[in-house]
Protein backbone atom coordinates (compact mmCIF):
# COMPACT_ATOMS: atom_id res chain seq x y z
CA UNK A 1 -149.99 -201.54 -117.99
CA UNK A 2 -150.75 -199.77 -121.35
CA UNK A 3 -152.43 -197.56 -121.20
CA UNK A 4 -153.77 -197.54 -124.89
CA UNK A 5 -157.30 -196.57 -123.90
CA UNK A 6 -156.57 -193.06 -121.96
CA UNK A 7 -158.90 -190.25 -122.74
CA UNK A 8 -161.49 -193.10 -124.23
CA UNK A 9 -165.14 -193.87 -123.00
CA UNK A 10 -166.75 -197.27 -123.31
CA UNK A 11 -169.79 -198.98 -122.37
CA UNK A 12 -169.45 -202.29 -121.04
CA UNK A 13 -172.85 -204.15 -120.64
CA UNK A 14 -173.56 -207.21 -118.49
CA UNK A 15 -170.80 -206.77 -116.69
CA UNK A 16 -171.48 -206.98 -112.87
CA UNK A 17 -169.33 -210.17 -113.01
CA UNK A 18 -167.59 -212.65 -115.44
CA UNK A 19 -166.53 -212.00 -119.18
CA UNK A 20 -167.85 -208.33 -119.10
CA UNK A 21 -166.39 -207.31 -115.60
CA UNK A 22 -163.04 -208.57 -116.94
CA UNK A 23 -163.44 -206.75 -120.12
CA UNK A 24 -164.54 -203.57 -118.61
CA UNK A 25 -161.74 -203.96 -115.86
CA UNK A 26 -158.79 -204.18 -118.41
CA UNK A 27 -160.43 -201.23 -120.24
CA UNK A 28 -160.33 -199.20 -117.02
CA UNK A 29 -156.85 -200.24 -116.07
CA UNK A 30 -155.63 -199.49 -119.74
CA UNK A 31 -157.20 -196.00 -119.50
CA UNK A 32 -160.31 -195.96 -120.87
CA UNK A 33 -163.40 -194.09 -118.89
CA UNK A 34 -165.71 -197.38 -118.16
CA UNK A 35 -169.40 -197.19 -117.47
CA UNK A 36 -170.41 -200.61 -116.30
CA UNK A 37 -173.56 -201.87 -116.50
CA UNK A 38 -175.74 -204.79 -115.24
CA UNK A 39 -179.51 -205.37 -114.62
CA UNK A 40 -178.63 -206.18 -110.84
CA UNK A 41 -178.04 -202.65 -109.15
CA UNK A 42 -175.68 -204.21 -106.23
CA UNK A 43 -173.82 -206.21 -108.66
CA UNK A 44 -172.76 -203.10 -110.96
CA UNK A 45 -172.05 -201.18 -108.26
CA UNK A 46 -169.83 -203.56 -106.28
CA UNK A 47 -168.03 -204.42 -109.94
CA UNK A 48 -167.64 -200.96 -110.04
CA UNK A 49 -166.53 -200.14 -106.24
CA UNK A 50 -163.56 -202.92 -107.33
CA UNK A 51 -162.38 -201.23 -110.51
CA UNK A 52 -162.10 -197.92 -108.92
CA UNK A 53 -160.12 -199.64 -106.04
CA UNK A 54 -157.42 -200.75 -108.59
CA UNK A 55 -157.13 -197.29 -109.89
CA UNK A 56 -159.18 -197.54 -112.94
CA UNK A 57 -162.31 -194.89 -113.31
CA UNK A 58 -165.24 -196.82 -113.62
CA UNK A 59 -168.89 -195.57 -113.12
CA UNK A 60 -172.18 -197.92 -112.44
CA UNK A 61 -175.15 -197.35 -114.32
CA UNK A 62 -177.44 -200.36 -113.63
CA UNK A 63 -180.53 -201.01 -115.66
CA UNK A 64 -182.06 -203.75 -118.32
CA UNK A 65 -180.68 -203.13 -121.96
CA UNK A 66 -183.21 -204.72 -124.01
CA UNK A 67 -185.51 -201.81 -122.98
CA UNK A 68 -185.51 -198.88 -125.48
CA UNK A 69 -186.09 -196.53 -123.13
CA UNK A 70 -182.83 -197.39 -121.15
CA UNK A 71 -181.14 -197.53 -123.82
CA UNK A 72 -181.21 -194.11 -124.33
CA UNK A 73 -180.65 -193.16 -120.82
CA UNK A 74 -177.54 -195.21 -120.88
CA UNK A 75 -176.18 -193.39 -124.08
CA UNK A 76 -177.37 -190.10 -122.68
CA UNK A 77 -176.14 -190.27 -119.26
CA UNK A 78 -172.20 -191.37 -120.64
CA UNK A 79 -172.00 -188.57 -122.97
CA UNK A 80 -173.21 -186.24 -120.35
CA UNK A 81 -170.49 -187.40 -117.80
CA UNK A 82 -167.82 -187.74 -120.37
CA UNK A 83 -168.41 -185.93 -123.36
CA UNK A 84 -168.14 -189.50 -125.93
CA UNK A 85 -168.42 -192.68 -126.46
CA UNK A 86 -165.14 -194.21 -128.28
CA UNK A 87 -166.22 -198.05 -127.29
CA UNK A 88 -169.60 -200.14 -126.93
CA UNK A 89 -169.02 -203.85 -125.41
CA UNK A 90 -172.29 -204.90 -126.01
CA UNK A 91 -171.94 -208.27 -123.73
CA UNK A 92 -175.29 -208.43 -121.85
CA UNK A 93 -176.88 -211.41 -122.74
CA UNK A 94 -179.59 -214.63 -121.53
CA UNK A 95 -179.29 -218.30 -121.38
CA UNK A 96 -182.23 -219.85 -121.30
CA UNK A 97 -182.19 -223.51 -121.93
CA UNK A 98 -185.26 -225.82 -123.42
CA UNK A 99 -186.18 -228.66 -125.51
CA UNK A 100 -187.30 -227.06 -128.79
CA UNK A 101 -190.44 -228.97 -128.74
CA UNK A 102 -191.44 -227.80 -125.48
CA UNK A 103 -189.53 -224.04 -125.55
CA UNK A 104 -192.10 -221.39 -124.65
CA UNK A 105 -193.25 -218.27 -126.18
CA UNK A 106 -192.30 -216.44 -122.74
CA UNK A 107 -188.26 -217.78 -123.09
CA UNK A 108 -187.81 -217.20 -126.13
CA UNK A 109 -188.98 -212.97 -126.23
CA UNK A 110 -186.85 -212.86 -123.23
CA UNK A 111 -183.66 -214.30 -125.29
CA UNK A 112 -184.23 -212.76 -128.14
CA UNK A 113 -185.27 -209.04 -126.46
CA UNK A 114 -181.75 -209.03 -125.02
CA UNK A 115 -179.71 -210.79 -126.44
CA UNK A 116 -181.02 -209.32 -130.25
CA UNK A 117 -183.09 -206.25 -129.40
CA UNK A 118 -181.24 -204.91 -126.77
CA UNK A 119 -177.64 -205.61 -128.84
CA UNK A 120 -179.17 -203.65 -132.08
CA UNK A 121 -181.00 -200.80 -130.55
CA UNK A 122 -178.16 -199.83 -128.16
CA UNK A 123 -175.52 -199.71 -130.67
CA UNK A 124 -177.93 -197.92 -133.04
CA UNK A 125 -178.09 -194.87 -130.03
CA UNK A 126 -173.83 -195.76 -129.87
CA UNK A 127 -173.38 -195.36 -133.18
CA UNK A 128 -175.47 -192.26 -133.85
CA UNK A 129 -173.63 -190.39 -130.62
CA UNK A 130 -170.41 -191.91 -132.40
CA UNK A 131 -171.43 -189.98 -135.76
CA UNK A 132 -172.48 -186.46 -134.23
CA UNK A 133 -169.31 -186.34 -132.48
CA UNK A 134 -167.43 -187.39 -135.54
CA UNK A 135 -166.05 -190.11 -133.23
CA UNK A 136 -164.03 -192.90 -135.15
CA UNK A 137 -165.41 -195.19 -132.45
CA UNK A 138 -165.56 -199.34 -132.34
CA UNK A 139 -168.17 -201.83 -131.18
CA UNK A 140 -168.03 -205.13 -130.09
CA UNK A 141 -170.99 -208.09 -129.85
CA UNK A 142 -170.85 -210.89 -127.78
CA UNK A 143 -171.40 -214.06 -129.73
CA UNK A 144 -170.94 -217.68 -128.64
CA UNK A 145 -169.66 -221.03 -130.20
CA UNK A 146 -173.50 -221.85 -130.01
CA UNK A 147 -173.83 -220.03 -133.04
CA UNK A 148 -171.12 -222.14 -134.48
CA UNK A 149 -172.10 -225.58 -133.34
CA UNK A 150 -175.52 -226.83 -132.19
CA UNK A 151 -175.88 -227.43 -128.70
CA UNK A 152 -179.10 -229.21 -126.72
CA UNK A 153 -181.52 -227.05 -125.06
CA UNK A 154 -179.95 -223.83 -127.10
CA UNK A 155 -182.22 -223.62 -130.54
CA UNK A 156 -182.76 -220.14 -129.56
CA UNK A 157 -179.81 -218.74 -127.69
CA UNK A 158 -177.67 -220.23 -130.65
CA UNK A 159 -179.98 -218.48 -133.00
CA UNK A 160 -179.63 -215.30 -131.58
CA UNK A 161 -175.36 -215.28 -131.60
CA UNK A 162 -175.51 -216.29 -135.11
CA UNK A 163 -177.74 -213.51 -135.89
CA UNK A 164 -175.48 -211.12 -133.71
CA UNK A 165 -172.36 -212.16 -136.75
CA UNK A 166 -174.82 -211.51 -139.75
CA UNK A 167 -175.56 -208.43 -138.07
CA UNK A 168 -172.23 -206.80 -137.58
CA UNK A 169 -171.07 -208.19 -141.46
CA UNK A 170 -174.13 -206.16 -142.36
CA UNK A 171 -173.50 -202.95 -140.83
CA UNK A 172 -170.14 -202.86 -142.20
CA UNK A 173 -171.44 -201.04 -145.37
CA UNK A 174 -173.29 -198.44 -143.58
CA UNK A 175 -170.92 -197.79 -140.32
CA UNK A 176 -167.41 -197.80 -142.35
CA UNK A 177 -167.66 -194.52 -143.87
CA UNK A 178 -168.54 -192.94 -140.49
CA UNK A 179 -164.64 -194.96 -139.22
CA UNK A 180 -166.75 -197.56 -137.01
CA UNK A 181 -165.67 -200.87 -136.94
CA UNK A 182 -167.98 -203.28 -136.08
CA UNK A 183 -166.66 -207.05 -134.80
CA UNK A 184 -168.01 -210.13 -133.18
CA UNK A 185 -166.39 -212.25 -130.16
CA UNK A 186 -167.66 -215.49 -129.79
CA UNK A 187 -166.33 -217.23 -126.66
CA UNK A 188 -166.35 -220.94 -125.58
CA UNK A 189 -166.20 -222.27 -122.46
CA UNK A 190 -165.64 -220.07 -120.05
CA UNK A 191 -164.73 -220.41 -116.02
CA UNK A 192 -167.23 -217.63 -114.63
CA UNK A 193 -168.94 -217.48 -111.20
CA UNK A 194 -172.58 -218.80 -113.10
CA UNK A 195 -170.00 -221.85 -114.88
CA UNK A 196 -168.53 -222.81 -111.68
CA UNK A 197 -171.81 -223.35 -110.32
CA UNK A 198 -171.54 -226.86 -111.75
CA UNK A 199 -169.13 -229.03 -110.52
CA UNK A 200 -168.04 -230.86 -113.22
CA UNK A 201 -167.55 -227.71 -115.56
CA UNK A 202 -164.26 -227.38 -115.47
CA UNK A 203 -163.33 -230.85 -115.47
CA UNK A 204 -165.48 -231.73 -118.68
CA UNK A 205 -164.11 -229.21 -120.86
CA UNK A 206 -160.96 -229.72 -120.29
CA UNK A 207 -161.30 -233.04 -121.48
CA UNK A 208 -163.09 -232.08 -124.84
CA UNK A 209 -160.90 -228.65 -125.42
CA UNK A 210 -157.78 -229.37 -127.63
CA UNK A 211 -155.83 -226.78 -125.43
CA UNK A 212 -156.57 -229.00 -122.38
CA UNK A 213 -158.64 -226.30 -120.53
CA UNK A 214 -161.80 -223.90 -120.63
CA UNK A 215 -160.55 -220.41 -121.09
CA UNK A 216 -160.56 -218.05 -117.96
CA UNK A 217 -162.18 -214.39 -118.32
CA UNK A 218 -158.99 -212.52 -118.99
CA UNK A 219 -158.44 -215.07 -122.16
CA UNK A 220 -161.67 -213.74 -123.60
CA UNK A 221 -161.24 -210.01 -122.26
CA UNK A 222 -157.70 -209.63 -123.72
CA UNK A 223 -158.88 -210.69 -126.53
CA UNK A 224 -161.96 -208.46 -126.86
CA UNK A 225 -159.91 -205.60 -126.14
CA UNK A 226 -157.84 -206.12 -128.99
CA UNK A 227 -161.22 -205.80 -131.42
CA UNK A 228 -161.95 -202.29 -130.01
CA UNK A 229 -158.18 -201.06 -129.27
CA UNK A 230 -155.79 -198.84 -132.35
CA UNK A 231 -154.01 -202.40 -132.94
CA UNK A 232 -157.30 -203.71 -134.62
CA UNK A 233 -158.69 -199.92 -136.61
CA UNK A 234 -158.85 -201.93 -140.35
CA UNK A 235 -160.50 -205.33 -139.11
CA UNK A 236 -164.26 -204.86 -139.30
CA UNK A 237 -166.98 -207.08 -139.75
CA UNK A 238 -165.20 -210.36 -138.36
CA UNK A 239 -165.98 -213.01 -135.79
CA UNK A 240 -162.94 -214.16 -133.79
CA UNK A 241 -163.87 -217.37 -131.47
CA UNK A 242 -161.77 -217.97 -128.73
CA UNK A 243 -162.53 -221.34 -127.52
CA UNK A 244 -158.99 -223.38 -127.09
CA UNK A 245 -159.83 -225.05 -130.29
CA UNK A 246 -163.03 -226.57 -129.18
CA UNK A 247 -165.18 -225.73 -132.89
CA UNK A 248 -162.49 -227.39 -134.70
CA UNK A 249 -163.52 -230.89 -133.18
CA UNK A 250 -166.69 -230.21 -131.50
CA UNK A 251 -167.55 -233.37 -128.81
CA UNK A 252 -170.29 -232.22 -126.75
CA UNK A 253 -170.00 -232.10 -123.03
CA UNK A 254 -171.42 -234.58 -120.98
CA UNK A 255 -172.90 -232.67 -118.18
């Protein structure tokens, strides 16, 4: 493989499993220095037991990244281990479903801590380690065809992706002249071990994707990686969805 990514650093959040492990796999096995991360202290360190296994260098750093003060351990501990940080994956996120009219106060701080809070304040302490290093460094937010396309049960999960697109088109202006590019991802559906938890997944969105299929983890990784790698240095400020074509005729799934 590649290895496009040697002598880099990146933080890869949420990624004890799914989307993120992929991501921060691919990363490792194209070279890059990976610190994974995950609220779930087994789950980081068994993603990253796996990545070292295949050769790739990969260390755990568990914790919860919509608090402030892990944020900053996070940041602190990589550049103390590695001396930079080239990439930030910020792909830690919640799903918490509810009617609007009956969503509570309680689920939606919890969305929008993480998915919001946690996304902006860690690449804030990314992108000022990025700019006293003088490191021409990239940074990728996990978005979601929910902030494309309204979904039941997701007023504020959807809210929050959308806000994660504004949010990198607006830091364009102030993170370009330090090199940083800035992008969004915005998957669809996605086979994962949480997805597959429902039985008819699979079978349902292949029957409302144009492509004929949900997309696996590596679809979504492969393409993430491209955001953050040399190949992509003068795209900033974009969303790319990856979602077989789903937003372009948009049934909902019946499940």
């Amino acid at each position: 493989m590649e290895q496009i990514f040697q002598g880099k650093t990146a933080i890869v959040t949420g990624a004890g499993q799914g989307i993120g492990f992929e991501i921060g796999r691919l990363l490792a096995l194209q070279g890059a220095n990976v610190v994974l991360n995950d609220i779930d202290p087994e789950l980081a360190a068994r993603a990253a037991e796996a990545i070292n296994e295949e050769q790739g260098t990969c260390v755990a750093l568990p914790g919860d990244v919509s608090d402030i003060g892990f944020i900053s351990r996070l940041t602190t501990e990589t550049v103390n281990r590695f001396g930079r940080i080239d990439v930030l994956i910020a792909n830690a996120g919640i799903t918490l479903f509810g009617d609007f009219l009956d969503y509570t106060v309680d689920k939606f701080r919890k969305v929008v801590d993480l998915n919001l809070q946690g996304s902006f304040f860690l690449t804030q302490a990314v992108c000022r380690e990025m700019r006293d290093r003088k490191v021409e460094g990239s940074i990728l937010l996990m978005s979601s065809v929910t902030g494309h396309r309204a979904h039941r049960q997701l007023s504020a999960y959807g809210m929050t992706k959308a806000a994660l697109e504004l949010m990198a088109k607006t830091l364009v202006l102030e993170l370009s002249p330090l090199k940083i590019t800035i992008n969004t991802i915005a998957p669809g559906a996605t086979l994962t071990e949480r997805t597959a938890q429902d039985t008819n997944y699979e079978q349902v969105w292949s029957g409302i994707t144009p492509m004929g299929r949900p997309a696996t983890t590596e679809d979504i990784a492969r393409a993430a990686l491209f955001l953050v790698s040399p190949h992509a240095r003068h795209i900033t400020g974009q969303n790319l969805v990856v979602d077989g074509g789903w937003t372009c005729v948009s049934p909902p799934p019946d499940l």
